[in-house]
N, C-alpha and C. Protein backbone atom coordinates (compact mmCIF):
# COMPACT_ATOMS: atom_id res chain seq x y z
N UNK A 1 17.90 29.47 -18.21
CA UNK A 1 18.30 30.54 -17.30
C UNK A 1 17.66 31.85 -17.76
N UNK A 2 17.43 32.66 -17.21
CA UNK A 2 16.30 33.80 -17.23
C UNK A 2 17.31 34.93 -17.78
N UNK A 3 16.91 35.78 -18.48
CA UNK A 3 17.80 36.46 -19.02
C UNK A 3 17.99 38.30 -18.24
N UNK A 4 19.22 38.21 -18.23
CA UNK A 4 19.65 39.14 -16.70
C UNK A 4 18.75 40.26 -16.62
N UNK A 5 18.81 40.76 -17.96
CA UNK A 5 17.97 42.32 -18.53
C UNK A 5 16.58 42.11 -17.53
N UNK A 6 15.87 40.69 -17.53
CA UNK A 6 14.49 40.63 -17.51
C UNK A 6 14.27 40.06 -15.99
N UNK A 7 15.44 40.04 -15.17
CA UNK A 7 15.35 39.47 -13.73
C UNK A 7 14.60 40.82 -12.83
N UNK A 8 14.01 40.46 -12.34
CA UNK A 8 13.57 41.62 -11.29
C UNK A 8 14.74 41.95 -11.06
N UNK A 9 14.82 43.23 -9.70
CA UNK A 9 15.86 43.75 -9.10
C UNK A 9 14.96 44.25 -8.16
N UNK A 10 15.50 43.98 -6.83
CA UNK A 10 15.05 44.37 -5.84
C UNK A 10 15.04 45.64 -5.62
N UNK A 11 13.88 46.41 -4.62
CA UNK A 11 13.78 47.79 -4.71
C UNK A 11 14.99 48.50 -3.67
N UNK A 12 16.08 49.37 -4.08
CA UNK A 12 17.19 49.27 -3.57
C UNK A 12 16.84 50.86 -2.77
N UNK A 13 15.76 51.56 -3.05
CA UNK A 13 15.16 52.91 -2.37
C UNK A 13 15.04 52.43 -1.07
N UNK A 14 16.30 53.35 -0.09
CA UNK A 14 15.83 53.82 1.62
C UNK A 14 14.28 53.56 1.63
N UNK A 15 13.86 52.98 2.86
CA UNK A 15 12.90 52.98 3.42
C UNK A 15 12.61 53.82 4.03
N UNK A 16 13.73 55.07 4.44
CA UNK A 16 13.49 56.35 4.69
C UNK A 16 12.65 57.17 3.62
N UNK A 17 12.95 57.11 2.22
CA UNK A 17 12.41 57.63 1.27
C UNK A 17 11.26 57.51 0.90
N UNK A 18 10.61 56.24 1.33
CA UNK A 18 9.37 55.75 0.54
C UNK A 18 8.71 56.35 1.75
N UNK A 19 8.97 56.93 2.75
CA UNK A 19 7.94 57.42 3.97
C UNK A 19 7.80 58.82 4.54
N UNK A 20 8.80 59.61 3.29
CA UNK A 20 9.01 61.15 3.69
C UNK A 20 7.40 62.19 4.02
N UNK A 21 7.43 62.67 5.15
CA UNK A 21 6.37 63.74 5.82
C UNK A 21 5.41 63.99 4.29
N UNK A 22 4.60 64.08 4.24
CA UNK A 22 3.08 64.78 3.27
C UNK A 22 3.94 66.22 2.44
N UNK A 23 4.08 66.82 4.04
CA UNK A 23 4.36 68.47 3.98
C UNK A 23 5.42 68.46 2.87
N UNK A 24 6.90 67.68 3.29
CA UNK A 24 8.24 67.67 2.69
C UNK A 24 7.43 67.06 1.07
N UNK A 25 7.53 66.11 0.74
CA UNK A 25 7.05 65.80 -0.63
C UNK A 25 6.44 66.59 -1.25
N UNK A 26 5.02 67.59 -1.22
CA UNK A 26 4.40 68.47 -1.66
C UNK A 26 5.31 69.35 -1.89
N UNK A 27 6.02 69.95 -0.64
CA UNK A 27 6.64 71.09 -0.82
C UNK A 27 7.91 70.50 -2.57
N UNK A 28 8.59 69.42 -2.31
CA UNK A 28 9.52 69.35 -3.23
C UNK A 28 9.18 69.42 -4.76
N UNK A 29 7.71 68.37 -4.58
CA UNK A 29 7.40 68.30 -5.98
C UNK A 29 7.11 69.69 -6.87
N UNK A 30 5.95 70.25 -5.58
CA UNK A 30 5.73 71.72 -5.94
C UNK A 30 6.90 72.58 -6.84
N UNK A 31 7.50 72.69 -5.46
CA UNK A 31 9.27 73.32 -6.11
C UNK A 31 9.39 73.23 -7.45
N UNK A 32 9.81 71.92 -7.75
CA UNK A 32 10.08 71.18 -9.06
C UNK A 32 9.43 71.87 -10.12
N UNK A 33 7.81 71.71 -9.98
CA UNK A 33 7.12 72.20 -10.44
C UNK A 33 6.83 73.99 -11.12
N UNK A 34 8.07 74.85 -9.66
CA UNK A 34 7.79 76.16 -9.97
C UNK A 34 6.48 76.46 -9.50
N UNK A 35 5.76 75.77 -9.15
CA UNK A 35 4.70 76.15 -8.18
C UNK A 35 4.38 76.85 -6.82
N UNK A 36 5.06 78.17 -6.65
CA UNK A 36 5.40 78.63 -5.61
C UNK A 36 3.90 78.31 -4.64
N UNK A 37 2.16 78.87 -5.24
CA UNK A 37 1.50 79.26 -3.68
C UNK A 37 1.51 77.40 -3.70
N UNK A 38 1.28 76.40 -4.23
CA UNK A 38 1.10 75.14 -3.40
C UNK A 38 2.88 74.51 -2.59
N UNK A 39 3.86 74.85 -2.82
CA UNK A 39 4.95 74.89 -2.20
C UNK A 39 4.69 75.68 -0.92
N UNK A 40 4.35 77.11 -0.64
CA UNK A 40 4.33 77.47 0.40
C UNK A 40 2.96 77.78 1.36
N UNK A 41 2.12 76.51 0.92
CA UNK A 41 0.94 75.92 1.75
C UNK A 41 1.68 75.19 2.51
N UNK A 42 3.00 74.71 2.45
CA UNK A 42 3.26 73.23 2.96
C UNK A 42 3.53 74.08 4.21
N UNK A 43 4.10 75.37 4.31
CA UNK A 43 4.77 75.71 5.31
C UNK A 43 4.24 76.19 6.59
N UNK A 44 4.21 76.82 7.88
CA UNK A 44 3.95 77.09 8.80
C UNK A 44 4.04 79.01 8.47
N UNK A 45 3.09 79.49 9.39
CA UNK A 45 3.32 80.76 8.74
C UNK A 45 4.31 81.74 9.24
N UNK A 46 4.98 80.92 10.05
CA UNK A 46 6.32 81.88 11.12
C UNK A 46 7.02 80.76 10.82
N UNK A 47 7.60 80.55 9.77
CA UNK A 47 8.57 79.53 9.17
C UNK A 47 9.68 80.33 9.16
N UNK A 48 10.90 79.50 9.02
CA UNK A 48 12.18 79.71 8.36
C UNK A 48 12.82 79.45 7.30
N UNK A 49 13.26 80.04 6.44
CA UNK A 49 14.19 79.29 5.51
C UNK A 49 15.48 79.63 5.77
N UNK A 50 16.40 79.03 5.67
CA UNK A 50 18.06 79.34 5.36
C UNK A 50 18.61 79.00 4.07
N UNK A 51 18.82 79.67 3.38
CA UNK A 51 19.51 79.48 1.53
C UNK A 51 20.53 80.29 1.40
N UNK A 52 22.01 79.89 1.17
CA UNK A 52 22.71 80.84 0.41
C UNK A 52 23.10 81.64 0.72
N UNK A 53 23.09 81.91 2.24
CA UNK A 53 23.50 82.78 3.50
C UNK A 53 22.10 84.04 3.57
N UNK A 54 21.20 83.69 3.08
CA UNK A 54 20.17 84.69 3.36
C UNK A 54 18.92 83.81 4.52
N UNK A 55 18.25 84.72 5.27
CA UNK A 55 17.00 83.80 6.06
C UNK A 55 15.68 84.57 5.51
N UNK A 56 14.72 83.58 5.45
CA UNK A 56 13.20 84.07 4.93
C UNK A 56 12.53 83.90 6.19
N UNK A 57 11.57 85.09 6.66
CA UNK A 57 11.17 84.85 7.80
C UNK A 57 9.41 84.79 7.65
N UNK A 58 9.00 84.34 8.16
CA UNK A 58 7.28 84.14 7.90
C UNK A 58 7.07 84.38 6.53
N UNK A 59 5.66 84.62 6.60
CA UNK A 59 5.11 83.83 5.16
C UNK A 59 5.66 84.75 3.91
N UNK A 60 5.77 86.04 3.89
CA UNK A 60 6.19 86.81 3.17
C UNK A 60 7.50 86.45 3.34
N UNK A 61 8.48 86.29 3.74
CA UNK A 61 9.74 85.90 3.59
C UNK A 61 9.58 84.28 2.68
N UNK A 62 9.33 83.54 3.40
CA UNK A 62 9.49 81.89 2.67
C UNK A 62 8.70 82.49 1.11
N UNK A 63 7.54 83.26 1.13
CA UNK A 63 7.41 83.45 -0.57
C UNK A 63 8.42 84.24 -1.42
N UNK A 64 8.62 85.26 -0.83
CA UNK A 64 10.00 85.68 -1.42
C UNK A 64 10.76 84.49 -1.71
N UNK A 65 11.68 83.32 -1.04
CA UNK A 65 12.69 82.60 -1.47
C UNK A 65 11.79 81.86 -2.27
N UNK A 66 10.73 81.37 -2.06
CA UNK A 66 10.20 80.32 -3.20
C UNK A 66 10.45 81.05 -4.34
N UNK A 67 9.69 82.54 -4.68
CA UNK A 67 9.64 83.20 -5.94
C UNK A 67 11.46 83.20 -6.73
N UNK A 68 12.46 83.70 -5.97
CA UNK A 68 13.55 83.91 -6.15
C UNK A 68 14.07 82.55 -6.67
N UNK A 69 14.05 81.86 -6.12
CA UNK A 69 13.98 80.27 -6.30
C UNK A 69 13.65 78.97 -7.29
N UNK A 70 12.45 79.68 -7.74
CA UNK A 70 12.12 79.34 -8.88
C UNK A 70 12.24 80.07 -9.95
N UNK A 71 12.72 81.33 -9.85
CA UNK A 71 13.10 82.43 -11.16
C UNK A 71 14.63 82.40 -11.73
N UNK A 72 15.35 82.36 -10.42
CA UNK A 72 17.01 82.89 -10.94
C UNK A 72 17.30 81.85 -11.42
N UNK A 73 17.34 80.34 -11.52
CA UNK A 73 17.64 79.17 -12.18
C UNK A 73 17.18 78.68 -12.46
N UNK A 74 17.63 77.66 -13.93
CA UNK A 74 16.84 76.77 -14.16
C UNK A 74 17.59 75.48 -13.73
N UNK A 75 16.79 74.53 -13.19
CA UNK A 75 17.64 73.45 -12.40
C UNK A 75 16.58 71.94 -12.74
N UNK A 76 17.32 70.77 -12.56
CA UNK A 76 16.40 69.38 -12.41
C UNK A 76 17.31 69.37 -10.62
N UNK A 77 16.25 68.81 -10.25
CA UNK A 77 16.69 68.09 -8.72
C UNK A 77 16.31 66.97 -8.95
N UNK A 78 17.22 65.73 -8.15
CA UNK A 78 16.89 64.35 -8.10
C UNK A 78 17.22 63.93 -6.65
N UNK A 79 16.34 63.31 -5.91
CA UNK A 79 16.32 62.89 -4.65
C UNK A 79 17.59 61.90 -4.40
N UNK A 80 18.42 62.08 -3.67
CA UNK A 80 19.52 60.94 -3.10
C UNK A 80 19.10 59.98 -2.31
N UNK A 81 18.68 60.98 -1.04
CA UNK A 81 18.67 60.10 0.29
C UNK A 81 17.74 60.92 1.05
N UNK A 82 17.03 60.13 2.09
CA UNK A 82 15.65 61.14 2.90
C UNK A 82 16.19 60.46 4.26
N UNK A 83 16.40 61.29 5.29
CA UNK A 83 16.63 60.20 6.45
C UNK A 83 15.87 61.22 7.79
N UNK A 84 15.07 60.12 8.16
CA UNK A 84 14.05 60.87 9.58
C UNK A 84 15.53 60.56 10.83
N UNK A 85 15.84 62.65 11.08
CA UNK A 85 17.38 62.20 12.17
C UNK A 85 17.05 62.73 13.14
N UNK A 86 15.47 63.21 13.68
CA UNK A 86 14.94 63.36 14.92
C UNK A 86 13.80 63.22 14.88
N UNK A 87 12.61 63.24 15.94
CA UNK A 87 11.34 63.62 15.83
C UNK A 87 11.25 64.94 14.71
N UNK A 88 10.27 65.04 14.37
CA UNK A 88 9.85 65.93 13.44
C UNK A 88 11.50 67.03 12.28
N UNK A 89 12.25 65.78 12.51
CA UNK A 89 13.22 66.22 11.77
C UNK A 89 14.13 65.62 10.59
N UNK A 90 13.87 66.09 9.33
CA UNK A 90 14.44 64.92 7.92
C UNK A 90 15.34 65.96 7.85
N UNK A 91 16.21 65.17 7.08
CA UNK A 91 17.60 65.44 6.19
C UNK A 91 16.98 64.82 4.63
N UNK A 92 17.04 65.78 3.58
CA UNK A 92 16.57 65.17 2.47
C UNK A 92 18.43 65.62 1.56
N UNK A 93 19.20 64.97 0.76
CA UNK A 93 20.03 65.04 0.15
C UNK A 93 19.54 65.08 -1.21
N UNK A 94 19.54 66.33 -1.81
CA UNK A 94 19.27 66.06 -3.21
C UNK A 94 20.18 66.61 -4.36
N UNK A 95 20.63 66.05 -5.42
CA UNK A 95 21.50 66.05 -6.58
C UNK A 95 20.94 67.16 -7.34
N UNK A 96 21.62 68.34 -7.72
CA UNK A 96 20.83 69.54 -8.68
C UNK A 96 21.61 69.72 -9.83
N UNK A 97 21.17 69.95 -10.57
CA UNK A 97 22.48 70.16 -12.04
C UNK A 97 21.05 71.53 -12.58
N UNK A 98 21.96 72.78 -12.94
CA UNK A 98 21.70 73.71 -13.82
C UNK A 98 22.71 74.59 -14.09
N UNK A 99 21.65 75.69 -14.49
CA UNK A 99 22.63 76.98 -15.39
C UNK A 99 22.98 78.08 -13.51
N UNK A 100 23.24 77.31 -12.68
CA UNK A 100 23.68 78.21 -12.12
C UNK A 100 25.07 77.95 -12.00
N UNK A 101 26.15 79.16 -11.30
CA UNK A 101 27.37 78.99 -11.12
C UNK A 101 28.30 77.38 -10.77
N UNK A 102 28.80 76.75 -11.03
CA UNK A 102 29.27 75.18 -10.78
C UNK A 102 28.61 74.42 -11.62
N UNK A 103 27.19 74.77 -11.80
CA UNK A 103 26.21 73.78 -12.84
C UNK A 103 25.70 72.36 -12.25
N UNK A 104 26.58 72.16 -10.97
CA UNK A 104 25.97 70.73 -10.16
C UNK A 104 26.41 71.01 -8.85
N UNK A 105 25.45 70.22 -7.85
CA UNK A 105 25.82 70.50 -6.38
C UNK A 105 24.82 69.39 -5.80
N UNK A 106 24.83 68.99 -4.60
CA UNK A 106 24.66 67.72 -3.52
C UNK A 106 24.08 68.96 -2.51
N UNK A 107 22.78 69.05 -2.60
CA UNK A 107 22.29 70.09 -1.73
C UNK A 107 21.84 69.46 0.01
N UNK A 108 22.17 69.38 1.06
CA UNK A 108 21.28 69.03 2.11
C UNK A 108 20.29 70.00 2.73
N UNK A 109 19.20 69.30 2.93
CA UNK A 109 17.88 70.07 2.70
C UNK A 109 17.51 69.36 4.60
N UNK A 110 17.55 70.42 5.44
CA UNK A 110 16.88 70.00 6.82
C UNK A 110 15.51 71.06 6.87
N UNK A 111 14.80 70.01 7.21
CA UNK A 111 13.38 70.26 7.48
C UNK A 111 13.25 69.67 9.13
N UNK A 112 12.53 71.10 9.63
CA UNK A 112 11.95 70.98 10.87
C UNK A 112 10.32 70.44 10.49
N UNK A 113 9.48 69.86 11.03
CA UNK A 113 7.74 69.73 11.10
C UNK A 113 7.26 70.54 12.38
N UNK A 114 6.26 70.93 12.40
CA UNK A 114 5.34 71.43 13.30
C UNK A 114 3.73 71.33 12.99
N UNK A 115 3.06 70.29 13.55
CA UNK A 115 1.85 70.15 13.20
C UNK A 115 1.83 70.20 11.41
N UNK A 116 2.01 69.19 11.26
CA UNK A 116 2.49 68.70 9.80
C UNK A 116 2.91 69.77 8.89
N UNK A 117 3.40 70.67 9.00
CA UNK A 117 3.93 71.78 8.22
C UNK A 117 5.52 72.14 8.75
N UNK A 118 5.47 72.71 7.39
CA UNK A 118 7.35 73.01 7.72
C UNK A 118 7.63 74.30 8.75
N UNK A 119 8.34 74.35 9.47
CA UNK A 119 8.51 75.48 10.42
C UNK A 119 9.80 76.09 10.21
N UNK A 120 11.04 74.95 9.72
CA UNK A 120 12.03 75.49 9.51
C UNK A 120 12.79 74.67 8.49
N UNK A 121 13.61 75.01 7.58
CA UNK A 121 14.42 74.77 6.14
C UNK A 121 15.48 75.14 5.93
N UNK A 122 16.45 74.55 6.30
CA UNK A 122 18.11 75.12 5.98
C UNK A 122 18.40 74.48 4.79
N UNK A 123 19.13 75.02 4.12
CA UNK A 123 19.64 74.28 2.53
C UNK A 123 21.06 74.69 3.02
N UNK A 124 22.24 73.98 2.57
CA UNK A 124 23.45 74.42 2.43
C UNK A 124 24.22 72.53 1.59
N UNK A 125 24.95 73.01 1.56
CA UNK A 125 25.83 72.02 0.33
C UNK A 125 26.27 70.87 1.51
């Protein structure tokens, strides 16, 4: 009998996940990264963001929240769940733990597309 440790395990990742938009992935890894200008290549240049009860409006706005974003915390994000819940529209759920206030939170991340770029980004819990 094969010993359990060494059995495969089937790949238990959404098939939503393994197929998330170009734009959305770049933009996240970027993030991750603290890489604000390749994060906000991903975007459209009359984009939106929504974070935290504030809105970023075109390109100087979405760089503002990237910069802010990647400065005021230090954070790991880990992907939950990616789910395509319209045409050109994902829900990405991602797990954050840092030094900000609570120290952990279940962020939902909606992304609009427009000609493969992000047009619009709401974050809220």
């Amino acid at each position: 009998m094969p010993d359990a440790d060494k059995t495969p395990q089937p790949d238990k990742t959404p098939q939503s996940v393994k197929t998330v938009p170009a734009a959305i992935a770049a933009y996240q890894a970027a993030h991750d990264r603290r890489d604000v200008a390749t994060a906000l290549r991903q975007f459209a240049s009359d984009a939106v963001v929504t974070d935290d009860g504030h809105t970023y409006q075109d390109a100087a706005g979405v760089e503002r929240f990237l910069r802010s974003a990647a400065s005021e915390y230090t954070f790991t994000r880990t992907l939950i769940d990616a789910a395509n819940t319209a045409p050109d529209e994902w829900i990405i759920t991602n797990h954050v733990e840092g030094d900000f206030p609570g120290g952990t939170v279940d962020l939902r991340y909606r992304f609009v597309l427009r000609d493969t770029l992000i047009s619009r980004l709401d974050i809220a819990p």
